[in-house]
C-alpha atoms as a PDB file:
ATOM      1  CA  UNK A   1       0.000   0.000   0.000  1.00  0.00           C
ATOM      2  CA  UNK A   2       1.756   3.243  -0.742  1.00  0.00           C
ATOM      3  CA  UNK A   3       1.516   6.497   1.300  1.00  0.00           C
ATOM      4  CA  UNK A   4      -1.134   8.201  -0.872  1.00  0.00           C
ATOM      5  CA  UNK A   5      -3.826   5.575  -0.055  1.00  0.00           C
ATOM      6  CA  UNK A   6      -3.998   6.602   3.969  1.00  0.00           C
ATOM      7  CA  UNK A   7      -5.517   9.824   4.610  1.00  0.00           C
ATOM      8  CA  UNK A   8      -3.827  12.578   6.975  1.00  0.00           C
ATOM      9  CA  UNK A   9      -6.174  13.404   9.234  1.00  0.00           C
ATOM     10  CA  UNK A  10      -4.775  16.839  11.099  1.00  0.00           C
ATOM     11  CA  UNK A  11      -5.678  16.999  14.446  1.00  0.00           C
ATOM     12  CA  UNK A  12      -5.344  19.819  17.186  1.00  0.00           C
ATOM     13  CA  UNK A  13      -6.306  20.381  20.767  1.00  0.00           C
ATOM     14  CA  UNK A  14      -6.069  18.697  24.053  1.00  0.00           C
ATOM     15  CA  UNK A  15      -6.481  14.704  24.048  1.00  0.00           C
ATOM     16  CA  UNK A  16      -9.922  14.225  24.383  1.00  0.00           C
ATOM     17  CA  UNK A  17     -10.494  16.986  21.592  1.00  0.00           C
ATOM     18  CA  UNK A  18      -7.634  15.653  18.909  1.00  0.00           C
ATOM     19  CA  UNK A  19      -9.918  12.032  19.301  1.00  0.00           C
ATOM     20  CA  UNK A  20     -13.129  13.761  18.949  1.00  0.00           C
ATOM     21  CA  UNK A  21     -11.613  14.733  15.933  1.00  0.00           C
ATOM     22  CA  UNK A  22     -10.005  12.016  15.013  1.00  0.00           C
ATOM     23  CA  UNK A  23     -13.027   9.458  15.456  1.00  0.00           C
ATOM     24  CA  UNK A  24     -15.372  11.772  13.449  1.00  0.00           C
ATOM     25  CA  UNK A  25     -13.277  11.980  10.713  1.00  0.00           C
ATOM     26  CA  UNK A  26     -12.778   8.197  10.488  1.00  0.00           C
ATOM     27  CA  UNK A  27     -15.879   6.979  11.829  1.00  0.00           C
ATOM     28  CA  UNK A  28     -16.614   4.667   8.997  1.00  0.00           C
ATOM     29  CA  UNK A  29     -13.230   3.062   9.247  1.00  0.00           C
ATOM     30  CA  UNK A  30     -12.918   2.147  12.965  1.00  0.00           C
ATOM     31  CA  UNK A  31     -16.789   0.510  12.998  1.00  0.00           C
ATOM     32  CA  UNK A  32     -15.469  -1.089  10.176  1.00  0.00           C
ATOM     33  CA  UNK A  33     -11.810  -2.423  11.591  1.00  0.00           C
ATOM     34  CA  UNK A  34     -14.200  -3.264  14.846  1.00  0.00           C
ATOM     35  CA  UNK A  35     -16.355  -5.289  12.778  1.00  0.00           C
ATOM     36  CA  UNK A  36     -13.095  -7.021  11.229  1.00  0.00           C
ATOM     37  CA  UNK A  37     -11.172  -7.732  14.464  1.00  0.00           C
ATOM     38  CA  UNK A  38     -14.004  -9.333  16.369  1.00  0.00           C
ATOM     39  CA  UNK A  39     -13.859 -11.826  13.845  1.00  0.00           C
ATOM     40  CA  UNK A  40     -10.414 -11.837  13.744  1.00  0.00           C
ATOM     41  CA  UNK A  41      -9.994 -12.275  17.491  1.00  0.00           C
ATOM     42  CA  UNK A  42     -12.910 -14.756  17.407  1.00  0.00           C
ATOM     43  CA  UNK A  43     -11.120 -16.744  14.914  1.00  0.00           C
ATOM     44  CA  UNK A  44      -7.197 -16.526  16.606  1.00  0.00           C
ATOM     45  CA  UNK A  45      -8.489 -17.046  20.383  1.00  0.00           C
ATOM     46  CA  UNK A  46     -11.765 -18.356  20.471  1.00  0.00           C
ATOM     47  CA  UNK A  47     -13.618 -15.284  22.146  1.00  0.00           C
ATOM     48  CA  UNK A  48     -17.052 -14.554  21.470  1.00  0.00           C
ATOM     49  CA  UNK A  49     -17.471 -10.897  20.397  1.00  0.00           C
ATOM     50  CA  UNK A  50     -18.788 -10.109  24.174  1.00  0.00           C
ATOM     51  CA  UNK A  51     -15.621 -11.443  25.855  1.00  0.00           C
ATOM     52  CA  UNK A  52     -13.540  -9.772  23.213  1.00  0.00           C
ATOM     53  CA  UNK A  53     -14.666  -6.851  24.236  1.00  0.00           C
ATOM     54  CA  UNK A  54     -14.641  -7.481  27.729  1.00  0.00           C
ATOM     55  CA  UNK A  55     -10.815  -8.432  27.778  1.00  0.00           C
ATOM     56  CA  UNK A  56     -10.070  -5.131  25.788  1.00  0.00           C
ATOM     57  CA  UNK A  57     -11.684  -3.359  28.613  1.00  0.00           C
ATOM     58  CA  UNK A  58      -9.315  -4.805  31.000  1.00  0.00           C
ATOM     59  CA  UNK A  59      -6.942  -3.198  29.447  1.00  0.00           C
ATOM     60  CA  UNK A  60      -8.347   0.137  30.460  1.00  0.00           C
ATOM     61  CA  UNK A  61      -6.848   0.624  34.244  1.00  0.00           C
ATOM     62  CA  UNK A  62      -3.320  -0.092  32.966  1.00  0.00           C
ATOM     63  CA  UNK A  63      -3.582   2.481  30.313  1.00  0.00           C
ATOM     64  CA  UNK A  64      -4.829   4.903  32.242  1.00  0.00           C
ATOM     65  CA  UNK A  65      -2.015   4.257  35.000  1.00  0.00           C
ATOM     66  CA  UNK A  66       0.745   4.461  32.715  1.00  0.00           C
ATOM     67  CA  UNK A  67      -1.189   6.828  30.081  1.00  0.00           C
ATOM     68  CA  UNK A  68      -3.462   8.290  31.018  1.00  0.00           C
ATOM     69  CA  UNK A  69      -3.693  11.100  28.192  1.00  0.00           C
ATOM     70  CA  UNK A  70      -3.825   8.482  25.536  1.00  0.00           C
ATOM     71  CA  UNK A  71      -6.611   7.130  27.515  1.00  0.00           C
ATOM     72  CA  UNK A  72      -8.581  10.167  27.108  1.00  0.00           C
ATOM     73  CA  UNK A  73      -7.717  10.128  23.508  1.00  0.00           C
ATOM     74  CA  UNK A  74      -9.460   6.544  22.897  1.00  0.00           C
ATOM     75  CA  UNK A  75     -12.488   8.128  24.937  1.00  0.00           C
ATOM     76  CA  UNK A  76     -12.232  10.972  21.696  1.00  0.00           C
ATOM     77  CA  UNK A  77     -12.400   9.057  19.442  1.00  0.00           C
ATOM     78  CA  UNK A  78     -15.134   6.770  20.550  1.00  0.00           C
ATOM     79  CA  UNK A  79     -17.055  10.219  21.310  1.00  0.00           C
ATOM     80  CA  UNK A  80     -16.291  11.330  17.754  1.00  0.00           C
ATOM     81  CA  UNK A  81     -17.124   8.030  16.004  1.00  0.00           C
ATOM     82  CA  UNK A  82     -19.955   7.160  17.789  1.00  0.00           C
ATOM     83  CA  UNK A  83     -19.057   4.216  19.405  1.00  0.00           C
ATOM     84  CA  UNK A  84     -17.935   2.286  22.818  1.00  0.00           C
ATOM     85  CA  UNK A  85     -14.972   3.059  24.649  1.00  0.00           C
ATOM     86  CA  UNK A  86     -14.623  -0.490  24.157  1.00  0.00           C
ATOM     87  CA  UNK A  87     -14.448  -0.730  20.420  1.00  0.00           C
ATOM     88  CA  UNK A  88     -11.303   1.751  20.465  1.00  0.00           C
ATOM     89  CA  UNK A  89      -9.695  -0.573  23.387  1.00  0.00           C
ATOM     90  CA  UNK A  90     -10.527  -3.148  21.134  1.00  0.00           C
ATOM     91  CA  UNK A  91      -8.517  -1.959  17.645  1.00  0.00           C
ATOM     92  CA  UNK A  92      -5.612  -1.191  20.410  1.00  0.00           C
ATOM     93  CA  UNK A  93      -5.766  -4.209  21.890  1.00  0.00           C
ATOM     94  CA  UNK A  94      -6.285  -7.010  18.832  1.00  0.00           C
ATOM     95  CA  UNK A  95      -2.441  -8.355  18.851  1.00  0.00           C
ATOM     96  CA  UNK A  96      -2.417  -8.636  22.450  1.00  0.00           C
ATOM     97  CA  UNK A  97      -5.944 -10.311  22.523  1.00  0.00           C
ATOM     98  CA  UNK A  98      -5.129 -12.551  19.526  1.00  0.00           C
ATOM     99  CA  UNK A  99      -1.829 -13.956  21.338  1.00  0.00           C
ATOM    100  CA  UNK A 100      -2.816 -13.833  25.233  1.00  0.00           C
ATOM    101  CA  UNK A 101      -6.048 -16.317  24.508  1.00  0.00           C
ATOM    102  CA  UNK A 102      -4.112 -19.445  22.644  1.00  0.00           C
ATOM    103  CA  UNK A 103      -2.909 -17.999  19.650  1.00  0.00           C
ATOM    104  CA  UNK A 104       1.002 -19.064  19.089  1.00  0.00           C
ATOM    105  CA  UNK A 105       2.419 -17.001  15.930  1.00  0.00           C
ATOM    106  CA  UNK A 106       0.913 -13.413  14.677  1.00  0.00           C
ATOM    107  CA  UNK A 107      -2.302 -13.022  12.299  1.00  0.00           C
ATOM    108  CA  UNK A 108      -1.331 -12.526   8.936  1.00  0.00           C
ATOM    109  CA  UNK A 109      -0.610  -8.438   8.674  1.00  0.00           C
ATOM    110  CA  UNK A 110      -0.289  -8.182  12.318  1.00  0.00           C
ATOM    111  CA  UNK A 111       2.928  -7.541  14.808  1.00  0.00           C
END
């Protein structure tokens, strides 16, 4: 994929505020990546949509410990797009969900 095929998306303001902006630029994308990686996860660990989600939520107290302002990005963009908090945890999260629930080598694309 070459550089002209992502968009730049300019963003300004405090954390919260750059997500807002963020999410409503691209809300079509991220319900569309959620859509993808709950099948994804579903298919590389075995969770059900509902736990997927759940387990990306755990993941919420650790980022906001170690940070916190990217926390209140996610909560932007999940303002912006219209969406969960845990949908954004979720796209964050989908390596880490993939591998900690049985999966032993990467999804194809992934880290």
């Amino acid at each position: 994929m070459t550089a002209a095929a992502f968009e730049l998306i300019e963003l300004s303001g405090a954390p919260f505020e750059r997500g807002r902006q963020h999410g409503a630029r691209a809300a079509a994308a991220i319900h569309d990546n959620v859509a993808v990686y709950l099948e994804l996860v579903e298919a590389r660990s075995g969770l059900a949509p509902g736990a997927a989600l759940a387990a990306a939520r755990a993941f919420q107290p650790a980022i906001a410990a170690h940070a916190p302002a990217l926390l209140e990005e996610m909560r932007g963009i999940a303002a912006g797009a219209g969406c969960p908090l845990d949908h954004v945890l979720l796209i964050n999260a989908r390596s880490e969900l993939m591998g900690t629930f049985g999966a032993t080598t990467p999804a194809p694309g992934e880290c």
